[in-house]
Protein backbone atom coordinates (compact mmCIF):
# COMPACT_ATOMS: atom_id res chain seq x y z
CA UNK A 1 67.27 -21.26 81.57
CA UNK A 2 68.65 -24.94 82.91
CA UNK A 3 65.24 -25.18 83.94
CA UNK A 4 63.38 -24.73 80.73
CA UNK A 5 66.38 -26.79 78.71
CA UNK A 6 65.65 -30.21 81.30
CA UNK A 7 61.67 -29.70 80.40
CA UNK A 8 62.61 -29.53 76.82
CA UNK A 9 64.55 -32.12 76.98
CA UNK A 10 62.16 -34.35 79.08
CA UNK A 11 59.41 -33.43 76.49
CA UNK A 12 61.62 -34.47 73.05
CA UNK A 13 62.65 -37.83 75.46
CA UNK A 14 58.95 -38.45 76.24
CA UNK A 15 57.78 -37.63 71.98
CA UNK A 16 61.28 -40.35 71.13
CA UNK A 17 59.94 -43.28 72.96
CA UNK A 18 56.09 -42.57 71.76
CA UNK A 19 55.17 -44.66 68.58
CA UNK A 20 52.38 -44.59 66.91
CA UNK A 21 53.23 -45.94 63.41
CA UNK A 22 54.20 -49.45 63.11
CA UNK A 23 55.71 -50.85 59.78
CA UNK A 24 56.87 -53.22 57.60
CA UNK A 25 57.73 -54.15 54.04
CA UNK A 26 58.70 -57.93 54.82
CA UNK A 27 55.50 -59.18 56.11
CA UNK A 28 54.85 -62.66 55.34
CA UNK A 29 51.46 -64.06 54.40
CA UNK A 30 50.76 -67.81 52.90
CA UNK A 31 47.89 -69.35 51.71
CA UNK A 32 47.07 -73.32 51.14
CA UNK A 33 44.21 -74.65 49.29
CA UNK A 34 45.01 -78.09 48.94
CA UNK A 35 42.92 -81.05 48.73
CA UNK A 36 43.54 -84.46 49.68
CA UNK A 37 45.42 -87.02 46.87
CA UNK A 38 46.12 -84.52 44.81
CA UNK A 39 49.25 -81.74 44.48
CA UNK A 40 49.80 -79.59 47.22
CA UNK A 41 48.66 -75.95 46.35
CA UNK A 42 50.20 -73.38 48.48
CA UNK A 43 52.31 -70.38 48.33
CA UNK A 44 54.42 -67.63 49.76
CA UNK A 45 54.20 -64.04 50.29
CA UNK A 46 57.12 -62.21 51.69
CA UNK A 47 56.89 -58.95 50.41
CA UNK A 48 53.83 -57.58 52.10
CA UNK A 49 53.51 -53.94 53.11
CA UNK A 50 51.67 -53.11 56.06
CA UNK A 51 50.98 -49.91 58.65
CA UNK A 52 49.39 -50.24 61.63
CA UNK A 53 48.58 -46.93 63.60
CA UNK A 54 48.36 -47.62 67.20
CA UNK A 55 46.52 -44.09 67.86
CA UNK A 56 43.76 -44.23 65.20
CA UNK A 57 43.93 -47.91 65.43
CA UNK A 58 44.01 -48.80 62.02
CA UNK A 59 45.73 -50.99 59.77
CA UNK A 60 46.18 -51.17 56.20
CA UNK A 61 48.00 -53.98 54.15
CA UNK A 62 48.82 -54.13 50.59
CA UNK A 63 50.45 -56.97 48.42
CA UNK A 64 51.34 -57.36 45.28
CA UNK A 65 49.66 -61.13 43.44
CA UNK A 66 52.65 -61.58 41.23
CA UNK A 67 55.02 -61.98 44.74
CA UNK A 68 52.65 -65.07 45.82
CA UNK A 69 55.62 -68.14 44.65
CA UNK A 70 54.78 -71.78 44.53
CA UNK A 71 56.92 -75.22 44.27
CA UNK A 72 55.81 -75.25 41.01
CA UNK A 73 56.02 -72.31 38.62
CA UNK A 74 53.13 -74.09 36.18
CA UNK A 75 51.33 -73.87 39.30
CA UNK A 76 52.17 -69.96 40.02
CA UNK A 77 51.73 -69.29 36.14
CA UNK A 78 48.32 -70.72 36.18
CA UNK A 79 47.49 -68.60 39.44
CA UNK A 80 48.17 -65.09 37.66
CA UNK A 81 47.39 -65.70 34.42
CA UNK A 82 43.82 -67.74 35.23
CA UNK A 83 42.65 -67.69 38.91
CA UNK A 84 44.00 -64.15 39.73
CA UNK A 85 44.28 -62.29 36.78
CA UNK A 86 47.56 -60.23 38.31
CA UNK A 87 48.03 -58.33 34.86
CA UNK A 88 44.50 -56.84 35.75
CA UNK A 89 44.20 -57.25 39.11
CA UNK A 90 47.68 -56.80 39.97
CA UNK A 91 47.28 -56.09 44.18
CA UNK A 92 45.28 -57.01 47.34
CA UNK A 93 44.78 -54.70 49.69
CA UNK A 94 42.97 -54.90 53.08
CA UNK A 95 41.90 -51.60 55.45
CA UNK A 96 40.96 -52.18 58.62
CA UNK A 97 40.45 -50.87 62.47
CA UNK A 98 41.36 -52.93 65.52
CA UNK A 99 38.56 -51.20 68.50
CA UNK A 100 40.42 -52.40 71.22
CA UNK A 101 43.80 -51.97 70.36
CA UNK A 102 46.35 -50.15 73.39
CA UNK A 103 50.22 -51.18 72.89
CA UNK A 104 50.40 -50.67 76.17
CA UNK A 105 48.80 -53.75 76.98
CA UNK A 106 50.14 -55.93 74.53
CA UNK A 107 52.65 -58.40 76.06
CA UNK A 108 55.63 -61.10 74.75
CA UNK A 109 52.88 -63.65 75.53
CA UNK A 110 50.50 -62.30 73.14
CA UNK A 111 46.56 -60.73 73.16
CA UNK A 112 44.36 -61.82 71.31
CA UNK A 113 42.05 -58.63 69.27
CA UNK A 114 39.21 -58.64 66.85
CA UNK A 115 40.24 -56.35 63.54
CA UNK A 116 38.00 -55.60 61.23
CA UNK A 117 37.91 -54.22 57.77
CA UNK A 118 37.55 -54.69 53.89
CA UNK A 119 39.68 -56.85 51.73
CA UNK A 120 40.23 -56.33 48.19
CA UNK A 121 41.53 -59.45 46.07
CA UNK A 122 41.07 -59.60 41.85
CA UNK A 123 38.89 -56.31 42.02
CA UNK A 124 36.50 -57.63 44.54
CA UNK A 125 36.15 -55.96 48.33
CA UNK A 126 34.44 -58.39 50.71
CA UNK A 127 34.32 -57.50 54.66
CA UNK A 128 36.74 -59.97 56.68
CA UNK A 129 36.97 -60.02 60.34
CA UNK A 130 39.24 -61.82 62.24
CA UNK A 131 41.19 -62.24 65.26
CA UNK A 132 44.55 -61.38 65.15
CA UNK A 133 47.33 -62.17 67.84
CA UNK A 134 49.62 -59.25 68.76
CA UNK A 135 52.83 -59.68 70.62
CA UNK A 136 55.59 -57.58 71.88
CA UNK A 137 59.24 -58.23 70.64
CA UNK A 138 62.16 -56.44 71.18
CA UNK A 139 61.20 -52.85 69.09
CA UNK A 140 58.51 -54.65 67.39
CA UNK A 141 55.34 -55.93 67.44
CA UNK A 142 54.49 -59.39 65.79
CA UNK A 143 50.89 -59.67 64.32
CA UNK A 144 49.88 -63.03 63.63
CA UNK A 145 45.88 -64.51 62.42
CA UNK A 146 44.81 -67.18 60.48
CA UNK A 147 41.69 -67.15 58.09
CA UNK A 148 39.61 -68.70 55.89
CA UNK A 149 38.75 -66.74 52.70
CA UNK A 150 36.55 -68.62 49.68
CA UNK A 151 37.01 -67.95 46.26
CA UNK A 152 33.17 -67.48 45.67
CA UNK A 153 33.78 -64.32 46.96
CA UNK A 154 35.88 -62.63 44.97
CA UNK A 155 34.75 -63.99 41.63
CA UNK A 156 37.81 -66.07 41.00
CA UNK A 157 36.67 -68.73 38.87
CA UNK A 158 38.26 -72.30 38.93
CA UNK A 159 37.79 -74.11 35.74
CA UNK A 160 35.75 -77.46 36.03
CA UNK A 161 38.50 -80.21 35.13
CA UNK A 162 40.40 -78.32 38.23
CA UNK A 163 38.35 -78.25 40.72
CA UNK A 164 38.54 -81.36 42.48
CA UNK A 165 42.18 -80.64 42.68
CA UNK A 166 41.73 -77.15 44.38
CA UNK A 167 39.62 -75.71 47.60
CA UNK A 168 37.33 -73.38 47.15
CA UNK A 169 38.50 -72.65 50.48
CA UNK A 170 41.46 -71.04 51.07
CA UNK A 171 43.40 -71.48 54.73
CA UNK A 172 45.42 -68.28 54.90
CA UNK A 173 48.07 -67.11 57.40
CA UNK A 174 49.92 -63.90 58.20
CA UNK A 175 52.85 -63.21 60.29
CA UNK A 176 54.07 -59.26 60.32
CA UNK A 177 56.78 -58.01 62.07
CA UNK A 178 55.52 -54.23 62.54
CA UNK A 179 58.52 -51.98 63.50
């Protein structure tokens, strides 16, 4: 009986430290498309959701437009009600896999993996691949990337008299803290 109890045991010990799900409804994501002379246009995302499941090796993200917040609330007006059309389009979402992903080998120094997926912004899904830097913390793992996404792509039209004030290109950055 002691026998089968310290295998049980060993087994429930071996299942508590296992993770497969990583989470987090804080993750941060920012986005500048600035040009130079004119006002700075960027803003802040910290309310992003995002799984990643270390077994299947997928990730899946999911924001809401309206939490994107500006210096300027003309400037964050003007993005939902014109660029992103939040009252229609009121999340982004992105689904992805990372092929090479094993938390086993991810260290505090960081690895650098390819993910791949689909990313959905103002009703538009566009492919997006990028390299994402994982790194062990504590309990956590920090995911970090930077990309470039263009607003070509997902139909998000910038009136004329604007547009010298505002890339087309967008310089984005995300930094999760998956749990």
């Amino acid at each position: 009986m002691k026998r089968i109890t310290s295998i049980l045991l060993l087994l429930i010990s071996c299942f508590s430290f296992a993770q497969d799900k990583w989470t987090t409804q804080s993750g941060n994501i920012n986005f500048e498309a600035s040009v130079p002379f004119f006002e700075e246009v960027k803003a802040q995302n910290y309310a992003v959701k995002c799984v990643l499941n270390s077994e299947y090796k997928i990730i899946v993200c999911a924001l809401k437009i309206k939490d994107f917040h500006f210096k300027l609330d003309l400037m964050e007006t003007h993005f939902n009600e014109i660029y992103l059309e939040s009252d229609k389009h009121p999340r982004a979402t992105f689904k992805g896999t990372i092929p090479n992903l094993d938390v086993t080998k991810i260290t505090s120094e960081g690895i650098i993996l390819p993910i791949n997926g689909k990313i959905k912004i103002h009703g538009v899904t566009q492919p997006l691949s990028i390299k994402g830097k994982f790194k062990k913390t504590e309990n956590a793992i920090q995911l970090t990337a930077d990309f470039e996404l263009d607003t070509d792509d997902f139909k998000i039209e910038i009136p004329s008299m604007i547009l010298p004030k505002v890339s087309k290109k967008v310089k984005t950055h995300i930094d999760f803290i998956l749990e």
